[in-house]
N, C-alpha and C. Protein backbone atom coordinates (compact mmCIF):
# COMPACT_ATOMS: atom_id res chain seq x y z
N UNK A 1 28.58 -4.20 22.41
CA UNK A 1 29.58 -5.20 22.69
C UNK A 1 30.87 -4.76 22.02
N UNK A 2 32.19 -4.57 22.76
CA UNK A 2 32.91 -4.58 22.36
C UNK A 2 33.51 -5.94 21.62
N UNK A 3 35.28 -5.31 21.04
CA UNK A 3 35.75 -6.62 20.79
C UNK A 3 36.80 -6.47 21.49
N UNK A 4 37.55 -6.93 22.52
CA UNK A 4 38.76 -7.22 22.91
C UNK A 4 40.48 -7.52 21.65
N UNK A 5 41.27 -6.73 21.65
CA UNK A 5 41.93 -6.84 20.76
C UNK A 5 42.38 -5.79 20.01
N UNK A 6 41.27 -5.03 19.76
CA UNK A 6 41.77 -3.72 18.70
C UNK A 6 41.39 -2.73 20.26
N UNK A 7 40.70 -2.20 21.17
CA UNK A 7 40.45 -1.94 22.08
C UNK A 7 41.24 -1.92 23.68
N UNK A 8 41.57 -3.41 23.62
CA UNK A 8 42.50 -3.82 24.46
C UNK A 8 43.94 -3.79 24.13
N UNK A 9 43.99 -4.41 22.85
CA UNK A 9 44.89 -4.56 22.24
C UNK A 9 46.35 -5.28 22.25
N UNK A 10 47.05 -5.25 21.78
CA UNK A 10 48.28 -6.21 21.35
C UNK A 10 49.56 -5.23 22.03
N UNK A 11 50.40 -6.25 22.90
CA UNK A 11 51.33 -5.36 23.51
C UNK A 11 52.66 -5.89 22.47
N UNK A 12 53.07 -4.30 22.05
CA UNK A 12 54.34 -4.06 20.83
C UNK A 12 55.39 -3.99 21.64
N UNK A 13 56.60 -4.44 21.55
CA UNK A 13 56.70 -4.91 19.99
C UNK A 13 56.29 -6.71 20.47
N UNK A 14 55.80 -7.23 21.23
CA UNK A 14 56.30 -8.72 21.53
C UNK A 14 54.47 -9.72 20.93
N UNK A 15 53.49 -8.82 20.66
CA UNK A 15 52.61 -9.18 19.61
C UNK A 15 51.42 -10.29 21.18
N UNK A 16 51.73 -9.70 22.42
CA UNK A 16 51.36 -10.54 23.20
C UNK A 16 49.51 -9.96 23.20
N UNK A 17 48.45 -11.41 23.37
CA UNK A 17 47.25 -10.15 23.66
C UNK A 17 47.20 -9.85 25.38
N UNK A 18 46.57 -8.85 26.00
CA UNK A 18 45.90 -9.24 27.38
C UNK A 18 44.30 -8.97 27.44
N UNK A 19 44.09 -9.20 28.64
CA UNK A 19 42.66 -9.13 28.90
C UNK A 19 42.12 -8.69 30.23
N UNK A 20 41.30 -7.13 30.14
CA UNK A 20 41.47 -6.85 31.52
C UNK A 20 40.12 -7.12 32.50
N UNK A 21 40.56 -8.57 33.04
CA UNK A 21 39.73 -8.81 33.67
C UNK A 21 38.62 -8.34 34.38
N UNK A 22 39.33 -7.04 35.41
CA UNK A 22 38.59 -6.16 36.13
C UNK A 22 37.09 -5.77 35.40
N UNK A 23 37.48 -5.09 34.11
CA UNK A 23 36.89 -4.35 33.54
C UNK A 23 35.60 -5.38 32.93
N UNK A 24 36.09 -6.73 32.50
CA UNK A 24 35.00 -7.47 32.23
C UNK A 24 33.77 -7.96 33.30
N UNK A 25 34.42 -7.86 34.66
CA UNK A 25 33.80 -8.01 35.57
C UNK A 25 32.95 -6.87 36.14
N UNK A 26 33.33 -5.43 35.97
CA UNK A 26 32.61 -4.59 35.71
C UNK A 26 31.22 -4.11 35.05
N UNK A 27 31.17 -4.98 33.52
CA UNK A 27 30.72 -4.88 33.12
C UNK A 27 29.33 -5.87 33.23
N UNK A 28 29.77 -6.91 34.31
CA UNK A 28 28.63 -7.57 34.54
C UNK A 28 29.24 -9.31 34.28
N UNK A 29 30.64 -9.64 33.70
CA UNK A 29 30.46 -10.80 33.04
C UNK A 29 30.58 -11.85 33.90
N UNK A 30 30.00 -12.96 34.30
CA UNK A 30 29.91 -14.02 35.22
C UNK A 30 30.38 -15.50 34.17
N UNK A 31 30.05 -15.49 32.98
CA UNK A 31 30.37 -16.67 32.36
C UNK A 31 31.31 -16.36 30.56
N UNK A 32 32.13 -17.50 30.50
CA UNK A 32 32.71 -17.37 29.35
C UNK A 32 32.31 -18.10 28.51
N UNK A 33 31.76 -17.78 26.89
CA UNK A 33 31.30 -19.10 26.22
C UNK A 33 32.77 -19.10 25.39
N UNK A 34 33.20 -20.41 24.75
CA UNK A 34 33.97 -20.51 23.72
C UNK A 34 33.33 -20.85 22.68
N UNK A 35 33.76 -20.23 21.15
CA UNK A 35 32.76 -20.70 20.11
C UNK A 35 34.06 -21.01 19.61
N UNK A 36 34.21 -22.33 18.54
CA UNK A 36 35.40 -22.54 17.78
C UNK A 36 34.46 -23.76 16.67
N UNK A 37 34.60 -23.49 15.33
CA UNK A 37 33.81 -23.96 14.56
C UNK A 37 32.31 -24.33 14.60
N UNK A 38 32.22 -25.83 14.93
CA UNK A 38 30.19 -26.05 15.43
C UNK A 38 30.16 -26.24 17.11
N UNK A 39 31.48 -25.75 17.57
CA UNK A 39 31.26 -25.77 19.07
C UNK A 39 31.33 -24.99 19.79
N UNK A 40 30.61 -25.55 20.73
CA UNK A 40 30.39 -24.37 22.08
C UNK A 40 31.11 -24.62 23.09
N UNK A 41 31.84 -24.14 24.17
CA UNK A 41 32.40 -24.65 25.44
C UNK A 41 31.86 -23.55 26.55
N UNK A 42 30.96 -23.78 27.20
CA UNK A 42 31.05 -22.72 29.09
C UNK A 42 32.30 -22.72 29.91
N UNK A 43 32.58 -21.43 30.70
CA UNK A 43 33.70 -21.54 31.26
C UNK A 43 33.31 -20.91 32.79
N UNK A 44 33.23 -20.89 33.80
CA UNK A 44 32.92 -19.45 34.79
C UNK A 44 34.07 -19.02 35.04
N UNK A 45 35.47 -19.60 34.98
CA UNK A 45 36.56 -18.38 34.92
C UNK A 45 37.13 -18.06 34.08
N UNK A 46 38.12 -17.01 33.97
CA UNK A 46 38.58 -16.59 32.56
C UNK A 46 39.45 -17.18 32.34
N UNK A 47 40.15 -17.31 33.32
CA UNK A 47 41.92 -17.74 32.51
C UNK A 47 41.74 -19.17 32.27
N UNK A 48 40.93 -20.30 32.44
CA UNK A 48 40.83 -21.19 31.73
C UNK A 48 40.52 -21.27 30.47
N UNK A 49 38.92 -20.04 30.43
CA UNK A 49 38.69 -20.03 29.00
C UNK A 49 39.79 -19.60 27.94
N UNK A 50 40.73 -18.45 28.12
CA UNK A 50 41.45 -17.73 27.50
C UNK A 50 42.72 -18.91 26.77
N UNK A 51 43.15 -19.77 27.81
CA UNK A 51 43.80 -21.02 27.55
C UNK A 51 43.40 -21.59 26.56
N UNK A 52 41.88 -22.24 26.85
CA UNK A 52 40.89 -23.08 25.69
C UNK A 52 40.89 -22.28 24.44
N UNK A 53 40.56 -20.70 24.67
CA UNK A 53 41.18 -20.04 23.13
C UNK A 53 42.07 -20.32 22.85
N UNK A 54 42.81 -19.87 23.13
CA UNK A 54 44.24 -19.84 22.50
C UNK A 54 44.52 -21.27 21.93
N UNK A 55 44.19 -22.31 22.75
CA UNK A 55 44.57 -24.00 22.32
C UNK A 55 43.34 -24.04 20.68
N UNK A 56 42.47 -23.57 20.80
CA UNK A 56 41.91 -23.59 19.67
C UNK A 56 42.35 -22.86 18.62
N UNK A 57 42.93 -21.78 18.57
CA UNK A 57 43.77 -20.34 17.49
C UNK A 57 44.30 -21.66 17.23
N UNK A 58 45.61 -22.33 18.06
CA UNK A 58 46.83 -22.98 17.73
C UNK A 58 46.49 -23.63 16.73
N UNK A 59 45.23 -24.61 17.16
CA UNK A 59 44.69 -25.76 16.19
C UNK A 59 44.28 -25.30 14.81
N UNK A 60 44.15 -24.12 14.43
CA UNK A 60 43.67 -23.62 12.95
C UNK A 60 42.24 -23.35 13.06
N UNK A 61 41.59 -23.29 14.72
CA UNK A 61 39.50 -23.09 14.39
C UNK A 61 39.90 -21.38 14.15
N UNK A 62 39.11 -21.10 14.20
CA UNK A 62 38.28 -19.63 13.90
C UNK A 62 37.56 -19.47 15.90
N UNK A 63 38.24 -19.35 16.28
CA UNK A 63 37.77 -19.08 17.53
C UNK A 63 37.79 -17.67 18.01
N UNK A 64 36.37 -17.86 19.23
CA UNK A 64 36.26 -16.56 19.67
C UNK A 64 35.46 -16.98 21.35
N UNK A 65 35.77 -15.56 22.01
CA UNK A 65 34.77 -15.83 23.23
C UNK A 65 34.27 -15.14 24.15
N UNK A 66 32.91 -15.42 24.36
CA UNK A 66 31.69 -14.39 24.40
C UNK A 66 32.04 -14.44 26.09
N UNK A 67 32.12 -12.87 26.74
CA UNK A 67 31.75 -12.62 27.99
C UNK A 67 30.32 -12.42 28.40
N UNK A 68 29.99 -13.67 29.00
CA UNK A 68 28.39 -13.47 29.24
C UNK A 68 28.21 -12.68 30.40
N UNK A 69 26.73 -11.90 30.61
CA UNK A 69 26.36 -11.51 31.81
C UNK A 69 25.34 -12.55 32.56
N UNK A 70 25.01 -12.48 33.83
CA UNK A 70 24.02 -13.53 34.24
C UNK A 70 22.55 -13.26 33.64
N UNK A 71 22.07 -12.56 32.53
CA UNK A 71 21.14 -12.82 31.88
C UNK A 71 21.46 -13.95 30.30
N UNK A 72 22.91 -13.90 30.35
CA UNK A 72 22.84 -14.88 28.96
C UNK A 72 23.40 -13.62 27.86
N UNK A 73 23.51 -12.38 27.96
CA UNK A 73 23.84 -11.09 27.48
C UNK A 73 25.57 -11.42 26.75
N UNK A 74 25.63 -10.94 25.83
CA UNK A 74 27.44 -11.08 25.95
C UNK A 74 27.87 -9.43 26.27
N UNK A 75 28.36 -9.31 26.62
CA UNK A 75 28.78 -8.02 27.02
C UNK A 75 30.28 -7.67 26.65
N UNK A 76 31.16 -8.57 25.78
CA UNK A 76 32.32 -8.67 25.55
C UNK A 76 32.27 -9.63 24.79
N UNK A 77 33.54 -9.35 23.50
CA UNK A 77 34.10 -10.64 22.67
C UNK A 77 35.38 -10.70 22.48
N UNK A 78 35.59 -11.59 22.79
CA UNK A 78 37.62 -11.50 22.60
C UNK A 78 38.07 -12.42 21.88
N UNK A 79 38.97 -12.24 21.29
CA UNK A 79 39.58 -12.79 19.80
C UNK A 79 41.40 -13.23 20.20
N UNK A 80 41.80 -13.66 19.11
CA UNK A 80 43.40 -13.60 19.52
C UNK A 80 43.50 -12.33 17.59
């Protein structure tokens, strides 16, 4: 499992992250979990989940979020 971020990485100088979809879909991913403190959120598309991150970073959680495969697999983790 990768991590999205140091890999993907941060576009300089403007500190923006991205996320390359394609490639997660490549890899098999069909579902997004969000983890942010004792919670969990499901997503099946990305750019909602990526939103729900980010609204959680804002808030001060410790958030992160798992690219699942259709076995339940994470196959990706992405961070801000």
């Amino acid at each position: 499992m990768d991590t999205i971020g140091g890999e993907v990485g941060k576009v300089a100088p403007t500190g923006l992250t991205f996320v390359d979809e394609e490639r997660l879909l490549m890899k098999g991913a069909v579902l997004y979990e969000l983890h942010y403190d004792d919670y969990t959120d499901i997503y099946d598309k990305l750019y909602p989940a990526i939103l729900a991150l980010w609204y959680a970073h804002q808030s001060g959680y410790n958030a992160y979020l798992l690219a699942l495969n259709r076995e339940g697999e994470a196959v990706d983790r992405i961070e801000l």
